[in-house]
Protein backbone atom coordinates (compact mmCIF):
# COMPACT_ATOMS: atom_id res chain seq x y z
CA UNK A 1 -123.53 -60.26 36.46
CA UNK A 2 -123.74 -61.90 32.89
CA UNK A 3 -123.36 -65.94 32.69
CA UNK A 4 -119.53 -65.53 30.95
CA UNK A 5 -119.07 -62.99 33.75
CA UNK A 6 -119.77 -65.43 36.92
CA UNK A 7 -118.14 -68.03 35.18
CA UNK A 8 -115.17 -66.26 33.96
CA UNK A 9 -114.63 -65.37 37.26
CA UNK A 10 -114.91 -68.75 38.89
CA UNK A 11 -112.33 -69.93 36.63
CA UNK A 12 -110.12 -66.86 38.22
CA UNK A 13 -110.99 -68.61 41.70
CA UNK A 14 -110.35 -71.93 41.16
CA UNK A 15 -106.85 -71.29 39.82
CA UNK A 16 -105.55 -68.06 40.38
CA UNK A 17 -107.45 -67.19 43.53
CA UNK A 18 -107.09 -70.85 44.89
CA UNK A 19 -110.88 -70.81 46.38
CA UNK A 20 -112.48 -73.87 45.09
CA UNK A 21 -115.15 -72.62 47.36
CA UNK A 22 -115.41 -69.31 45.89
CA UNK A 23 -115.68 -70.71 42.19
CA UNK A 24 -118.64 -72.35 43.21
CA UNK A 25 -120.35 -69.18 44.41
CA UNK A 26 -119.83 -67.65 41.54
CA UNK A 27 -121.17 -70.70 39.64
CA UNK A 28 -124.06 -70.34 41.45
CA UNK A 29 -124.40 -66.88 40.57
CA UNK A 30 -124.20 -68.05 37.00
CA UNK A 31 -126.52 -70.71 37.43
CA UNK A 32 -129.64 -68.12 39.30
CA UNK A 33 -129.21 -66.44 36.27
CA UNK A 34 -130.71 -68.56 34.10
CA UNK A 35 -131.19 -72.09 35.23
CA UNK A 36 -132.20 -73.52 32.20
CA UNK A 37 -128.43 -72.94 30.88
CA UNK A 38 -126.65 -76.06 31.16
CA UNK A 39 -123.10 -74.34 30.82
CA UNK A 40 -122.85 -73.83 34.29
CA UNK A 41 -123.29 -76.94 35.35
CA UNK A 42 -120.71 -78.33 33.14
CA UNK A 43 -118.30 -75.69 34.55
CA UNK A 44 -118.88 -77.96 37.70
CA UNK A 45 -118.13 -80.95 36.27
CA UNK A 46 -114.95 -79.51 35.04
CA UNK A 47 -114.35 -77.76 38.38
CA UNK A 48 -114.29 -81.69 39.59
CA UNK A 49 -112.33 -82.84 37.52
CA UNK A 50 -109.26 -80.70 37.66
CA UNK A 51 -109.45 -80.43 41.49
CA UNK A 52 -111.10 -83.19 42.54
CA UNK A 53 -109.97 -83.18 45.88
CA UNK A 54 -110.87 -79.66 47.05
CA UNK A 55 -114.36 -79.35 45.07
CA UNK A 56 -114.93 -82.89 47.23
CA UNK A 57 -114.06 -80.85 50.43
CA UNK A 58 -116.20 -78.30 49.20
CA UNK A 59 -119.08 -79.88 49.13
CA UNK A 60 -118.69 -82.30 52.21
CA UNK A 61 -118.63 -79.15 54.40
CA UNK A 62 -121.49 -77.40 52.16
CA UNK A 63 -123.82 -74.38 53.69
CA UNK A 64 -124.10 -71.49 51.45
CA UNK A 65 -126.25 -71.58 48.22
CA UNK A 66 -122.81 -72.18 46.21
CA UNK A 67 -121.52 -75.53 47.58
CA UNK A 68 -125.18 -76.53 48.88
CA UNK A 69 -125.84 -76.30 44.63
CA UNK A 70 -123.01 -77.98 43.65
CA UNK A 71 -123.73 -80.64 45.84
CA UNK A 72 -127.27 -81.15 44.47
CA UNK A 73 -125.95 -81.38 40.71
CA UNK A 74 -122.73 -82.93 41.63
CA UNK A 75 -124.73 -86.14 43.64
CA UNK A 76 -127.02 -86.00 40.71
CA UNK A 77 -124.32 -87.05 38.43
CA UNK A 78 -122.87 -89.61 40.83
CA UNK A 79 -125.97 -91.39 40.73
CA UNK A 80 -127.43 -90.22 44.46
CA UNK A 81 -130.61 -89.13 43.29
CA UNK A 82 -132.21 -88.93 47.05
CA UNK A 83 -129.39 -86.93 48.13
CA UNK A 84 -129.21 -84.02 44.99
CA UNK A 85 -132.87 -83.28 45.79
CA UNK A 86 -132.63 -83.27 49.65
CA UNK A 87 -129.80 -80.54 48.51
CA UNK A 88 -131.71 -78.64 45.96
CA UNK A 89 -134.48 -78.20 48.45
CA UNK A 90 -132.07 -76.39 50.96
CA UNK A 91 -130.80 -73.77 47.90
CA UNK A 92 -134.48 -73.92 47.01
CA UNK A 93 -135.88 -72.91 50.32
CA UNK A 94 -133.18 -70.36 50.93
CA UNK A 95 -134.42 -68.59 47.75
CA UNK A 96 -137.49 -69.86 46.63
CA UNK A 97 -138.40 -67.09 43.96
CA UNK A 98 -135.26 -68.51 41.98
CA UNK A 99 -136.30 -71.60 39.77
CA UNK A 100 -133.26 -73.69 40.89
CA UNK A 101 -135.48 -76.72 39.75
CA UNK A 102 -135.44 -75.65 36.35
CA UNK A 103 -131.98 -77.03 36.01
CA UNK A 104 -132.05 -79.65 33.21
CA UNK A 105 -131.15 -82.80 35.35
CA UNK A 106 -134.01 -82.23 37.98
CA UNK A 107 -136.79 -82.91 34.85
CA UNK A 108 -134.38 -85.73 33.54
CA UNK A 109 -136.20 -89.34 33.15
CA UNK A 110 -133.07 -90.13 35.23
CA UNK A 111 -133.65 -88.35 38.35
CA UNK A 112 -137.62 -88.63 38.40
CA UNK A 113 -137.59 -92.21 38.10
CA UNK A 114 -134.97 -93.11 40.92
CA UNK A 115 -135.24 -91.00 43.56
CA UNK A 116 -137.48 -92.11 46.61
CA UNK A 117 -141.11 -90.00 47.94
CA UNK A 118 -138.97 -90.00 50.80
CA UNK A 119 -136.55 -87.86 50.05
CA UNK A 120 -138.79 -85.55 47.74
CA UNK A 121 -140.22 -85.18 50.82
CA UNK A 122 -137.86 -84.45 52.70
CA UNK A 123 -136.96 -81.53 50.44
CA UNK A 124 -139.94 -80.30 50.52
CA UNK A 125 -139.55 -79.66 53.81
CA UNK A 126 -136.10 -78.24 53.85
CA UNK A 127 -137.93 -75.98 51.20
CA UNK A 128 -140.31 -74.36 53.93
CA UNK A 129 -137.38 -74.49 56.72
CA UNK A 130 -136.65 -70.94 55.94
CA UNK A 131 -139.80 -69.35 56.98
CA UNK A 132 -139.90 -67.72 53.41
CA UNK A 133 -143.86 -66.53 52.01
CA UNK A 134 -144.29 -69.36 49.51
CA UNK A 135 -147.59 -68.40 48.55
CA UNK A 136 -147.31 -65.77 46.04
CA UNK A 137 -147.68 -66.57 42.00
CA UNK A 138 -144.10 -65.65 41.63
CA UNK A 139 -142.79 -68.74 44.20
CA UNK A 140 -145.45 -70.93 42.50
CA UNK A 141 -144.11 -70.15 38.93
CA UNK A 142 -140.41 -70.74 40.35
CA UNK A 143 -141.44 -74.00 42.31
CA UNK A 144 -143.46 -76.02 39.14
CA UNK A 145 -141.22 -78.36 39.01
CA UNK A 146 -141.16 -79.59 41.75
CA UNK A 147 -145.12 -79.78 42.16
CA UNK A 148 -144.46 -81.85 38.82
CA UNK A 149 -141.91 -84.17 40.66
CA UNK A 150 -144.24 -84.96 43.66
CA UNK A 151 -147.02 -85.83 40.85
CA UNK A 152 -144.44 -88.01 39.20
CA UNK A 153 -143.01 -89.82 41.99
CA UNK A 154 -146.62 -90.13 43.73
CA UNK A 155 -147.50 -92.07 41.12
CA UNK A 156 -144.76 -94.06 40.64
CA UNK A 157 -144.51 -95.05 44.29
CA UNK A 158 -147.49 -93.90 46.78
CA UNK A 159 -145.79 -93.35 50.40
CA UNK A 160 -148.37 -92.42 52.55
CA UNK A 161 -146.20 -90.66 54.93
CA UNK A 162 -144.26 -89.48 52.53
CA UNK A 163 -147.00 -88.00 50.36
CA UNK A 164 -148.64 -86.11 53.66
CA UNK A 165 -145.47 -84.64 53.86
CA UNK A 166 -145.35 -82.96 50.36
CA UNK A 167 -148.87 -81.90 50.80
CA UNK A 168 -147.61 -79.37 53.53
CA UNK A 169 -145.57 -77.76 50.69
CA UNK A 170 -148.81 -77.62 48.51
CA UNK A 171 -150.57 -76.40 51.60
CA UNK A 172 -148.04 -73.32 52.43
CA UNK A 173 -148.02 -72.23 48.82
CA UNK A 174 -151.50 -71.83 48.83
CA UNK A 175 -152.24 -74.74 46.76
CA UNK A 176 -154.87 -75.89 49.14
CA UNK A 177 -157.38 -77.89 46.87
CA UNK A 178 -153.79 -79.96 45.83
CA UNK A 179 -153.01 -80.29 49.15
CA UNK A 180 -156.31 -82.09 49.98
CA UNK A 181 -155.97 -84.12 46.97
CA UNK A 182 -152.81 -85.86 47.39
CA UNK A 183 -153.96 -86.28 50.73
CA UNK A 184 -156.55 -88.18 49.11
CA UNK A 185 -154.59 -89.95 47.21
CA UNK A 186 -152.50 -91.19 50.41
CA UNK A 187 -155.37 -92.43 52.10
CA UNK A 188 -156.45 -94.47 48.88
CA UNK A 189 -153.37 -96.32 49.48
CA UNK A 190 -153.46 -96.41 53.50
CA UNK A 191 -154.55 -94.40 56.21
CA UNK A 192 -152.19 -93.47 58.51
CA UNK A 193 -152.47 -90.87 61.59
CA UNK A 194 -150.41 -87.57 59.90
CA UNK A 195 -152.39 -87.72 56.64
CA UNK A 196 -155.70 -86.40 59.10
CA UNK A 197 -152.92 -84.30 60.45
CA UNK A 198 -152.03 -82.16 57.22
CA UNK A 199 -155.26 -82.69 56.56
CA UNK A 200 -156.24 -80.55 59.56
CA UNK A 201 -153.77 -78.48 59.15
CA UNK A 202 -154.94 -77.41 55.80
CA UNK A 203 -158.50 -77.19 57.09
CA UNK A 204 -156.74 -74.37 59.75
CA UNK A 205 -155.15 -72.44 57.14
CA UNK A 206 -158.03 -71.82 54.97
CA UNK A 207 -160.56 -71.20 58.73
CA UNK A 208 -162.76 -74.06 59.00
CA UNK A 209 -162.52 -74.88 62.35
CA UNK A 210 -165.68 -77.83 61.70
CA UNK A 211 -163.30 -79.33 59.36
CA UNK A 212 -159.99 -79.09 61.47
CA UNK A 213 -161.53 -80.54 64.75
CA UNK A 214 -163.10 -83.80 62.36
CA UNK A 215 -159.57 -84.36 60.70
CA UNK A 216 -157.46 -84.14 64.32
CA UNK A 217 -160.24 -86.51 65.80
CA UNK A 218 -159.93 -88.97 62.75
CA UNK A 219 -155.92 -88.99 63.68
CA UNK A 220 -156.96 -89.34 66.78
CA UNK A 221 -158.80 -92.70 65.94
CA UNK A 222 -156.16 -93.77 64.16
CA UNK A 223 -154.19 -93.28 67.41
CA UNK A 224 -155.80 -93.02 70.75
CA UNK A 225 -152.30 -92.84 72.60
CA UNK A 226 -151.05 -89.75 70.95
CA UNK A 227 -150.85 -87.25 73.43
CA UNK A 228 -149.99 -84.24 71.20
CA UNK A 229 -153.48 -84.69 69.13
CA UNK A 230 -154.97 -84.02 72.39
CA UNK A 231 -153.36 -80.92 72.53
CA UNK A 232 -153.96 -80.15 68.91
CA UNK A 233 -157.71 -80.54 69.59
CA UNK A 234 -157.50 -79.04 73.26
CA UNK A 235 -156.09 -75.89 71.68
CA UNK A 236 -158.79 -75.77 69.22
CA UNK A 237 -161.58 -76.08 71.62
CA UNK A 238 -160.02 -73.10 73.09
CA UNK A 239 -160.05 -71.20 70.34
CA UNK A 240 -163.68 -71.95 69.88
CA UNK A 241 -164.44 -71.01 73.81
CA UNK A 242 -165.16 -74.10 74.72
CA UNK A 243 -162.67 -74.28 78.05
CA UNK A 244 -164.25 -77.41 79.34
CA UNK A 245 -163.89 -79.20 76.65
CA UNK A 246 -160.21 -77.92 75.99
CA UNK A 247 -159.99 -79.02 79.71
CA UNK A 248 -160.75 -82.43 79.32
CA UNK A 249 -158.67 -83.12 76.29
CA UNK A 250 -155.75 -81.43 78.34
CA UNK A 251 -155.96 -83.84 81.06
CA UNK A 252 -156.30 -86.93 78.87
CA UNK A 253 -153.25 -85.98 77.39
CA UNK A 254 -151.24 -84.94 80.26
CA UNK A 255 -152.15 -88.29 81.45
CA UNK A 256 -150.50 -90.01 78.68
CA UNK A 257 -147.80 -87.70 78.36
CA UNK A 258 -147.12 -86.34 82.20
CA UNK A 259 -143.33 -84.54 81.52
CA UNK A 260 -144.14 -82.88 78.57
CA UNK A 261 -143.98 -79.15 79.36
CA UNK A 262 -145.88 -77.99 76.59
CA UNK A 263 -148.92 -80.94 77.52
CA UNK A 264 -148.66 -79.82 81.22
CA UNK A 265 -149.18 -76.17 80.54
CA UNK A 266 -152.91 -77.00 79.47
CA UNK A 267 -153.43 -76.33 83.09
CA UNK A 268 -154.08 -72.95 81.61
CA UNK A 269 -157.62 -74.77 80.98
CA UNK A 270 -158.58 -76.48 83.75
CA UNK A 271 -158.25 -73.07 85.15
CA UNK A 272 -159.76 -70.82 83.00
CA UNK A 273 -162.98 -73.50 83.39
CA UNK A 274 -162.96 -74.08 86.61
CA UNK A 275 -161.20 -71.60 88.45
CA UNK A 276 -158.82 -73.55 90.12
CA UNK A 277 -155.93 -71.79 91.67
CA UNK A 278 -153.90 -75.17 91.96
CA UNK A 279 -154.18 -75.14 88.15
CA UNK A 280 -153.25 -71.32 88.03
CA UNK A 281 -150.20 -71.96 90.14
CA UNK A 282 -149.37 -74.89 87.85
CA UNK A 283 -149.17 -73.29 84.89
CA UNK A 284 -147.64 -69.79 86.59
CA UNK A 285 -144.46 -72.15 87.50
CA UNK A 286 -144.63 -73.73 83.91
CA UNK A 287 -144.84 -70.60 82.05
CA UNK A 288 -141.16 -69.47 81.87
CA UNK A 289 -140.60 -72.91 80.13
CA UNK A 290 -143.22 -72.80 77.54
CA UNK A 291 -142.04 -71.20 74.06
CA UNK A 292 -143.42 -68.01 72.85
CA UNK A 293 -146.26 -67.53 71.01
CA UNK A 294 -147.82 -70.35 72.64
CA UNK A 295 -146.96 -68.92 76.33
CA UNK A 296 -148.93 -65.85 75.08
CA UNK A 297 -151.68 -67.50 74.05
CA UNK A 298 -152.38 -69.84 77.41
CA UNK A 299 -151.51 -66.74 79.32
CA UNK A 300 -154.28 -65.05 77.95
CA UNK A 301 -156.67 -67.54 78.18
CA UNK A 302 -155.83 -68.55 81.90
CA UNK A 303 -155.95 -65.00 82.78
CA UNK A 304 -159.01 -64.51 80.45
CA UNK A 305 -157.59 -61.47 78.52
CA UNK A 306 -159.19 -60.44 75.86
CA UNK A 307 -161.64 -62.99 75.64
């Protein structure tokens, strides 16, 4: 459907058809098509303005692409810069090999120098929340602008947390060496615990295990009483063979984290190193509570399957 098409036909909607909600689709529709085209989101603006009320309603309950997008460019022109990228990143996410961040406003001076690392990272997020392959050349064409916004707001404000949060975007589009730099760049400002986390985790995707273990440990460091870092290297070990080890780092963090199902299920390791059928029995009871593929996993490792 043409531009004049989708819009025509919103028009028929909003008056006519009396589905403020529906205009907005098709607005959407208009705006995938190209969106560079800044005649769509004028339609919204006039949309607003002659029913004020219901587009209001429209967005306030938004979760399709259609009111999800108006909100984005609607909060945008209200001045809520935090709030129309959180937003884009949802319609973003939900179809990633659509530049949606091509839109005119999200490269204005306007936008990039008001809204917080926070919520770009936050969007970021919401962008991977749809379990959608990101790393393709395609997705990376469609999502350059926002790899430009993270640059600019990094360096207007450096959020440690909030910059180890983009790099997981960076990371699952396959933008690895990126990833590891703005990671970088975090820990120039200060160090903090899930930097060495996304750090690690970026090590894992690309198969250095050397690398992965150093980064968890270095988290670790940063902070002893995490109990799920134990885990994170505890599963590691495992995957290296090295059940004793895996062992150990299960019981230190069982022991400062007893209820956690997930932490108490490392009795898969104690028994796989030293046979114990207290262990075994442990985890057998635990099992039904432990979330697939993980269960899988510790199953085959107590059980020594295919190992």
């Amino acid at each position: 459907m043409s531009t004049t098409g989708a819009l025509a036909l919103a028009q028929v909607m909003a008056h006519c058809g009396g589905s403020p909600a529906a205009a907005t689709s098709f607005i959407a529709r208009a705006v995938a098509t190209d969106p560079r085209d800044p005649e769509p989101y004028s339609a919204l603006e006039h949309l607003r303005r002659e029913l004020p009320a219901e587009v209001t309603a429209v967005v306030a309950a938004a979760n399709t692409i259609g009111p999800m997008l108006a909100r984005a460019y609607l909060s945008f022109v209200d001045g809520d810069m935090d709030e129309a990228a959180m937003s884009l990143g949802a319609v973003t996410g939900y179809q990633p090999d659509v530049p949606w961040a091509s839109a005119p406003w999200f490269g204005d001076e306007r936008f990039l120098g008001a809204v917080t690392p926070a919520a770009i990272a936050e969007a970021t997020m919401r962008i991977n929340d749809y379990d959608r392959d990101l790393d393709t050349d395609a997705v990376r064409e469609s999502l350059a602008p926002w790899f430009q916004a993270i640059e600019a707001v990094c360096d207007r404000h450096a959020d440690p947390d909030a910059m180890a949060r983009m790099a997981v975007l960076l990371r699952v589009c396959g933008r690895t060496d990126a990833s590891f730099a703005l990671c970088d760049q975090a820990d120039a400002v200060r160090r903090v615990p899930f930097t060495e986390v996304v750090r690690a985790g970026t090590w894992r995707h690309i198969g250095n295990r050397v690398e992965t273990a150093a980064a968890f440990r270095r988290a670790l460091a940063l902070d002893p009483a995490n109990w799920s870092l134990h885990l994170d290297l505890a599963d590691l070990a495992a995957e290296g063979g090295d059940f004793a080890e895996a062992a150990a780092l299960a019981t230190r963090g069982e022991e400062l984290e007893p209820d956690d199902v997930t932490m108490r299920a490392a009795a898969a390791y104690r028994a796989r190193s030293t046979g114990s059928v207290a262990d075994l029995n442990t985890f057998t009871e635990l099992t039904p509570q432990v979330p697939e593929p993980y269960r899988r996993t510790l199953i085959d490792y107590a059980y020594a399957r295919g190992t």
